[in-house]
C-alpha atoms as a PDB file:
ATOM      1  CA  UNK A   1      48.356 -31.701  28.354  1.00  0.00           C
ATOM      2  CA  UNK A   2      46.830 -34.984  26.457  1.00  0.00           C
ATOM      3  CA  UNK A   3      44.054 -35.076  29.659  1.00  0.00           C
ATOM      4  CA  UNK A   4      43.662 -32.004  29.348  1.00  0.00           C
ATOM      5  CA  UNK A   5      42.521 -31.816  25.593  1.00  0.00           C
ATOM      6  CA  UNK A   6      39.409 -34.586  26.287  1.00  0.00           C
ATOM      7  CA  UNK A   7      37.836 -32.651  28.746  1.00  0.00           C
ATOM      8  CA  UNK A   8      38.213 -29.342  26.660  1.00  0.00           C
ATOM      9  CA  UNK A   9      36.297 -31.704  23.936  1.00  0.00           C
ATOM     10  CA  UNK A  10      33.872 -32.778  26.499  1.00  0.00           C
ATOM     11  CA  UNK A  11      32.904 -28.884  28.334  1.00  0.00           C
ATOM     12  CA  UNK A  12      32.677 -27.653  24.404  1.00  0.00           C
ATOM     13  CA  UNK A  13      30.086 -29.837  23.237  1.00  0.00           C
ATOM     14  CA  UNK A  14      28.025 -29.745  26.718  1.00  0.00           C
ATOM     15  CA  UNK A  15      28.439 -26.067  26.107  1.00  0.00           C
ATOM     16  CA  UNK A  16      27.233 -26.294  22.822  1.00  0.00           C
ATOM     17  CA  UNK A  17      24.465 -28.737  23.807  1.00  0.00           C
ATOM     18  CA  UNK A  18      23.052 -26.516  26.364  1.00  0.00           C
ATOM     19  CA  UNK A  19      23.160 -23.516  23.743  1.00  0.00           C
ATOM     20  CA  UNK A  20      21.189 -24.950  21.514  1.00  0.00           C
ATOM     21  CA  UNK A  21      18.684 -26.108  24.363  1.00  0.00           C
ATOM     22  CA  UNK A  22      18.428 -22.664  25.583  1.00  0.00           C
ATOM     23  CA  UNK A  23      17.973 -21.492  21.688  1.00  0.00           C
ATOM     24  CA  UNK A  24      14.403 -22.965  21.918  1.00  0.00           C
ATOM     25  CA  UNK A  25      13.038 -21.374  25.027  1.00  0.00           C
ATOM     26  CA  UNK A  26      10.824 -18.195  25.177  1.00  0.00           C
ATOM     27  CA  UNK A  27      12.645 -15.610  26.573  1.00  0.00           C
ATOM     28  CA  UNK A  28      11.176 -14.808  30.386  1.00  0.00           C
ATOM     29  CA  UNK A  29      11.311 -10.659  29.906  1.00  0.00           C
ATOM     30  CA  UNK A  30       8.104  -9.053  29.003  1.00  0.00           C
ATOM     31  CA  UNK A  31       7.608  -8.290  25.290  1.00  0.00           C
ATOM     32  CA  UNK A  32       6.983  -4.999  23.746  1.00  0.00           C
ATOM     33  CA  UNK A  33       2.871  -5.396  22.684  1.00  0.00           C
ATOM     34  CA  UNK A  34       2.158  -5.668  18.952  1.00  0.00           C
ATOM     35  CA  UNK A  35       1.271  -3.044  17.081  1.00  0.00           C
ATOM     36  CA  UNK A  36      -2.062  -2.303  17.848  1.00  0.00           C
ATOM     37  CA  UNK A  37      -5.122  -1.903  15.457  1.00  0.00           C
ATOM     38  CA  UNK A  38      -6.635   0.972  17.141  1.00  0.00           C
ATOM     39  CA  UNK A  39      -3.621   3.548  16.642  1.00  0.00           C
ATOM     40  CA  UNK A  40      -4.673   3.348  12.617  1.00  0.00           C
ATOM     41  CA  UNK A  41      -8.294   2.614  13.732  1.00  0.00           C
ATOM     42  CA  UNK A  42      -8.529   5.693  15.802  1.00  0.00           C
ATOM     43  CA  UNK A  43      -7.216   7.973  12.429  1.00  0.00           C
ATOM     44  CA  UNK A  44      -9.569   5.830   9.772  1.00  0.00           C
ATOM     45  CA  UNK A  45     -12.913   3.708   9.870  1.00  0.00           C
ATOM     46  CA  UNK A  46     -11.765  -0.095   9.097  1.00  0.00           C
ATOM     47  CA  UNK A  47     -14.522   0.547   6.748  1.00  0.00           C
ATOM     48  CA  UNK A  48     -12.129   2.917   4.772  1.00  0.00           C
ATOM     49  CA  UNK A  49     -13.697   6.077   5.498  1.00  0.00           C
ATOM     50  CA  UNK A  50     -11.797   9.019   6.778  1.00  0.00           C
ATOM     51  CA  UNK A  51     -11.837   9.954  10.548  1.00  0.00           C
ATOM     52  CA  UNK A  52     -13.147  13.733  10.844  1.00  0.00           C
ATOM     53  CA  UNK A  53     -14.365  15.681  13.938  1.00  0.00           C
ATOM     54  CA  UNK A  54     -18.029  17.110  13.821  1.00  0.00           C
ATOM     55  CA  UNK A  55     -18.751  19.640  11.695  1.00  0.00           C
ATOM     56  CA  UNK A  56     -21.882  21.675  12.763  1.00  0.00           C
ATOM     57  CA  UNK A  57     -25.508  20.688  10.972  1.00  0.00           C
ATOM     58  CA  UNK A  58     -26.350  22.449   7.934  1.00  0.00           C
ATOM     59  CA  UNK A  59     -28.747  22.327   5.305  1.00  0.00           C
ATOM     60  CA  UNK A  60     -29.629  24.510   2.035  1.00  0.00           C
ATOM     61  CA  UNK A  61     -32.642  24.576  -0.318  1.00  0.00           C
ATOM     62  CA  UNK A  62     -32.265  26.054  -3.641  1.00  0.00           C
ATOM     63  CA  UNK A  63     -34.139  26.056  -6.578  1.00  0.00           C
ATOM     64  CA  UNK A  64     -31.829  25.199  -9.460  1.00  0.00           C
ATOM     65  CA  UNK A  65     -32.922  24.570 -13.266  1.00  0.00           C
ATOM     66  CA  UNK A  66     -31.254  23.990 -16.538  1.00  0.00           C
ATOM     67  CA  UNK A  67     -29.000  27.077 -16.217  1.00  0.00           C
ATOM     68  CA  UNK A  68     -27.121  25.192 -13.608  1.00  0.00           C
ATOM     69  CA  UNK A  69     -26.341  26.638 -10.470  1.00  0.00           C
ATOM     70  CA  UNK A  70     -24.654  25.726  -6.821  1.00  0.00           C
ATOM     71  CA  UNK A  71     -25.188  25.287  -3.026  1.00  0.00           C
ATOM     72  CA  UNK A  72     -23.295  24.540  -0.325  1.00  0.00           C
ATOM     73  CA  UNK A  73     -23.487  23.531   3.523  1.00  0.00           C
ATOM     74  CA  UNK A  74     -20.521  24.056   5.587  1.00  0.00           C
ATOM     75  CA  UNK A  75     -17.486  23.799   3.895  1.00  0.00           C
ATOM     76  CA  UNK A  76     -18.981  21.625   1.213  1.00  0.00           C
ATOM     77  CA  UNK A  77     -19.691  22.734  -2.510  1.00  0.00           C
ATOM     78  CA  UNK A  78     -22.021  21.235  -5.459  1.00  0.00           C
ATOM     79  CA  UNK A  79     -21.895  22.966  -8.789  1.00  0.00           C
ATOM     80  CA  UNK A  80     -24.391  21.774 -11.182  1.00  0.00           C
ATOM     81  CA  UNK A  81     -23.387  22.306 -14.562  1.00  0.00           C
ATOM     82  CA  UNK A  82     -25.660  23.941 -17.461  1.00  0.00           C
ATOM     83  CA  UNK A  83     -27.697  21.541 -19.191  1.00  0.00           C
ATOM     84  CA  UNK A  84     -27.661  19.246 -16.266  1.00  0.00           C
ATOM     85  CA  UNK A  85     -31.691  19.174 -15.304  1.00  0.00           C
ATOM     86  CA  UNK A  86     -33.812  19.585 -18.128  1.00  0.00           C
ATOM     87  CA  UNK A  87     -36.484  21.512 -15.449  1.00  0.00           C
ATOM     88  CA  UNK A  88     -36.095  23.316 -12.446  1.00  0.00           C
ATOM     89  CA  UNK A  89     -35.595  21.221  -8.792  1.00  0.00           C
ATOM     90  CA  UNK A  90     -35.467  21.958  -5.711  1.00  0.00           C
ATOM     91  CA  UNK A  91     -32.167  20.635  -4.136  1.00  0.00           C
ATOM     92  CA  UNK A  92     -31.886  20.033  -0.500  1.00  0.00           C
ATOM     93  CA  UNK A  93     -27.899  19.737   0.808  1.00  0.00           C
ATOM     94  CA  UNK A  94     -27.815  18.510   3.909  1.00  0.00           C
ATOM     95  CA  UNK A  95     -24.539  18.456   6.555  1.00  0.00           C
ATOM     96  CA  UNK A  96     -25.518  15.517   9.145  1.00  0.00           C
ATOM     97  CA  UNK A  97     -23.535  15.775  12.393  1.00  0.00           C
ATOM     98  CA  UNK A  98     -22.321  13.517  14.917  1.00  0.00           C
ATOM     99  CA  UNK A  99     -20.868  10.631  12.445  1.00  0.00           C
ATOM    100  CA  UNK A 100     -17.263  11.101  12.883  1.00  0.00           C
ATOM    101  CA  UNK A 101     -17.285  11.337   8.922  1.00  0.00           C
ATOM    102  CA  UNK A 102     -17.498  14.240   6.530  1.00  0.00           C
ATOM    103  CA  UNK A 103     -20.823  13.483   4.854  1.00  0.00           C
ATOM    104  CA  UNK A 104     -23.424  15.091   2.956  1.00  0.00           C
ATOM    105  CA  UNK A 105     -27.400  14.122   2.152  1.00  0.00           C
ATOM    106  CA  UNK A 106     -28.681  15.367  -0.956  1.00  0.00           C
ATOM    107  CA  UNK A 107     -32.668  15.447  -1.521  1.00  0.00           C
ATOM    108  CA  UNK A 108     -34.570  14.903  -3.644  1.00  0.00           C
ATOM    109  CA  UNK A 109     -32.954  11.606  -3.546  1.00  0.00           C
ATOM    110  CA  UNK A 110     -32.501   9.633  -6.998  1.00  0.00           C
ATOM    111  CA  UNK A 111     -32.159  12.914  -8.667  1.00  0.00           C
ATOM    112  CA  UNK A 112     -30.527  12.000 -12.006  1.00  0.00           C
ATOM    113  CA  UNK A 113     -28.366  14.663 -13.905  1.00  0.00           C
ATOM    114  CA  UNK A 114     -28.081  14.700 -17.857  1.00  0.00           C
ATOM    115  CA  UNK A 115     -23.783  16.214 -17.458  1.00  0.00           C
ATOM    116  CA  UNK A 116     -22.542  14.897 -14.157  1.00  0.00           C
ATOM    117  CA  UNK A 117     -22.133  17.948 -11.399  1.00  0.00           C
ATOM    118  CA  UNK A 118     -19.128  17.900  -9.091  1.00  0.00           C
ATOM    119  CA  UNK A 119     -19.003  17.982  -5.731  1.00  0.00           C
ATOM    120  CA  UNK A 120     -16.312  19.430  -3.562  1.00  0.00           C
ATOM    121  CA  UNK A 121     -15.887  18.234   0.152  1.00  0.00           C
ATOM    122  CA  UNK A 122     -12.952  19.310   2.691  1.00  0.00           C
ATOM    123  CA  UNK A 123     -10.838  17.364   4.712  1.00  0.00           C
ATOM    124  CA  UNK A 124      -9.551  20.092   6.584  1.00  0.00           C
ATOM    125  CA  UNK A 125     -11.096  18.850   9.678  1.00  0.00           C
ATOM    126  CA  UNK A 126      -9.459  15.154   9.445  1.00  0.00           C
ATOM    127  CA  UNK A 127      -6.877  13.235  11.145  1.00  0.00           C
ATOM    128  CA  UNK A 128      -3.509  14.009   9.610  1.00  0.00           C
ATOM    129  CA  UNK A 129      -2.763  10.237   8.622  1.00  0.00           C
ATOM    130  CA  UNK A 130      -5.441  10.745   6.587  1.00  0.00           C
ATOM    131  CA  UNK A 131      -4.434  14.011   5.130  1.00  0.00           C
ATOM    132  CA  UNK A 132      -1.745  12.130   3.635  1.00  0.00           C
ATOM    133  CA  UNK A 133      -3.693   9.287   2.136  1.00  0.00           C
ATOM    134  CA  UNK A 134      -5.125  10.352  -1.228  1.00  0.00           C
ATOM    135  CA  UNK A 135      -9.376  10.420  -0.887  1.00  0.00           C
ATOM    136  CA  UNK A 136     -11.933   9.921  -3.022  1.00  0.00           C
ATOM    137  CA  UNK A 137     -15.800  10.484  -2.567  1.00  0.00           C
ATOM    138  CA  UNK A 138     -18.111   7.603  -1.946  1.00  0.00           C
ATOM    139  CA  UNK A 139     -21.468   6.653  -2.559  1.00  0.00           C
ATOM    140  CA  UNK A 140     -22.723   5.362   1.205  1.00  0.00           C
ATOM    141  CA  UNK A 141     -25.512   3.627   2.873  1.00  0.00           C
ATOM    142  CA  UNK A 142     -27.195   4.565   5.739  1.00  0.00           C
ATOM    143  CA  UNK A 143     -25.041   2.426   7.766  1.00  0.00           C
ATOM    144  CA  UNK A 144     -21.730   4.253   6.502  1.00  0.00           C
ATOM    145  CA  UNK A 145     -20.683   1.000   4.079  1.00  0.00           C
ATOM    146  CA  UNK A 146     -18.855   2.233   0.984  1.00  0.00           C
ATOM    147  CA  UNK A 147     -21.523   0.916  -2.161  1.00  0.00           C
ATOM    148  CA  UNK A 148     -18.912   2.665  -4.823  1.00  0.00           C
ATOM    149  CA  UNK A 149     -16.663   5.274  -5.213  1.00  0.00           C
ATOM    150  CA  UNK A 150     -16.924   8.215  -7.469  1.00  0.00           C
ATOM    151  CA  UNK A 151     -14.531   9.264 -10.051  1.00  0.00           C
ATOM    152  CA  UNK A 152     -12.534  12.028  -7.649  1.00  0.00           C
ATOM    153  CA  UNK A 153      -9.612  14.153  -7.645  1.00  0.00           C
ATOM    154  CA  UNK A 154      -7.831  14.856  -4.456  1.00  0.00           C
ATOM    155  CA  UNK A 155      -6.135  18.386  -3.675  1.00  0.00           C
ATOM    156  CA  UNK A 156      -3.673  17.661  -0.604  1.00  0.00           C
ATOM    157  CA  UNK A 157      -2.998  20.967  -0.645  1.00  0.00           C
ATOM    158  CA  UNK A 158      -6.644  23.015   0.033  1.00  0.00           C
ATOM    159  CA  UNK A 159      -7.558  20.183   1.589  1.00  0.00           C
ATOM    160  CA  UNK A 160     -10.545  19.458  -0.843  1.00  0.00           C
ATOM    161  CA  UNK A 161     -11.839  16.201  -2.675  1.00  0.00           C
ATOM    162  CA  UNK A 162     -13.923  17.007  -5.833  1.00  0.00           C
ATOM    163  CA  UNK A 163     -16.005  14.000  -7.240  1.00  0.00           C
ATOM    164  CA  UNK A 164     -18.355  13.733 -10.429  1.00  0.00           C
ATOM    165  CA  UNK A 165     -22.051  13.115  -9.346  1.00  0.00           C
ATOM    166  CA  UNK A 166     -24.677  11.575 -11.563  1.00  0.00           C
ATOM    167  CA  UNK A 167     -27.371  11.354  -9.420  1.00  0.00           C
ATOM    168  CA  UNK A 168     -28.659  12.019  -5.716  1.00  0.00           C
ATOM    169  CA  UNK A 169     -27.581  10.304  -2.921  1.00  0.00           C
ATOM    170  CA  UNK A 170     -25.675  10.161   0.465  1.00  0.00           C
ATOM    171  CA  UNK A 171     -21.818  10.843  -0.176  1.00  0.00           C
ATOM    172  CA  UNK A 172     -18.577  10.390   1.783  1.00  0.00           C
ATOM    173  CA  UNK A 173     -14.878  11.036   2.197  1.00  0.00           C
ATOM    174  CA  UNK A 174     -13.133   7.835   1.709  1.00  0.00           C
ATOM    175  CA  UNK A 175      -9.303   7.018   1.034  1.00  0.00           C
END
């Protein structure tokens, strides 16, 4: 029994020495992949702007002058408020296609308004991860990079962004 109880010493540390041994190798099965950055990439531009499918072109020339007035292209609304221009404009609202964005162009560009107008763009066309992210509208370049955002209230259910415009420019949904 006393022999016995030094070898029981001995097998428990080796055992113990080879745990700890095999503690710090990499496991040999395969490992799951990381998450990868094109599932959320797929749903939303890394540049922050919402993933949409194409929405047919449109465009809309109106005449609009202090009394205020509105146009729209596709599902896309601007309301200029009363007071706004002090003389009559034409407005051009354009709906470019084939950006993977819901966008619209307004002409002439610059155009500066005396009571900001608002500006309602739908979602209803966007991925669904990005249905649930709240969205604002965003002032854009050409190349689709986010200069600033407009002050913008989000309606999850219609499905509609409203932002206040002061002036002409290229616009965005953004979250």
């Amino acid at each position: 029994m006393k022999a016995a109880r030094p070898l029981v010493v001995v097998l428990l540390v080796c055992a113990l020495a080879l745990a700890s041994a095999c503690g710090d190798r990499q496991p040999t099965a395969p490992q799951p992949p990381a998450p990868s950055a094109d599932l959320i990439g797929s749903l939303l531009h890394a540049t922050g702007l919402l993933s949409c499918s194409n929405l047919p072109y449109d465009s809309t020339t109106q005449t609009i002058g202090p009394a205020g007035g509105s146009l729209s292209v596709g599902p896309h609304t601007l309301v200029i408020p009363r007071a706004a221009l002090k003389q009559s404009v034409s407005i051009t609202m354009i709906l470019p296609t084939g950006l993977r964005v819901n966008a619209v162009k307004f002409k002439p560009a610059g155009l500066q308004f005396q009571t900001p107008a608002a500006l309602t763009m739908s979602y209803a066309n966007c991925s669904l991860l990005g249905k649930l992210l709240p969205k604002r509208i965003a002032y854009k370049t050409d190349n689709l990079q986010i200069l600033y955002y407009l002050l913008s209230l989000d309606n999850l259910l219609s499905k509609y962004v409203t932002g206040k415009v002061n002036h002409f420019s290229d616009y965005v949904i953004a979250w």
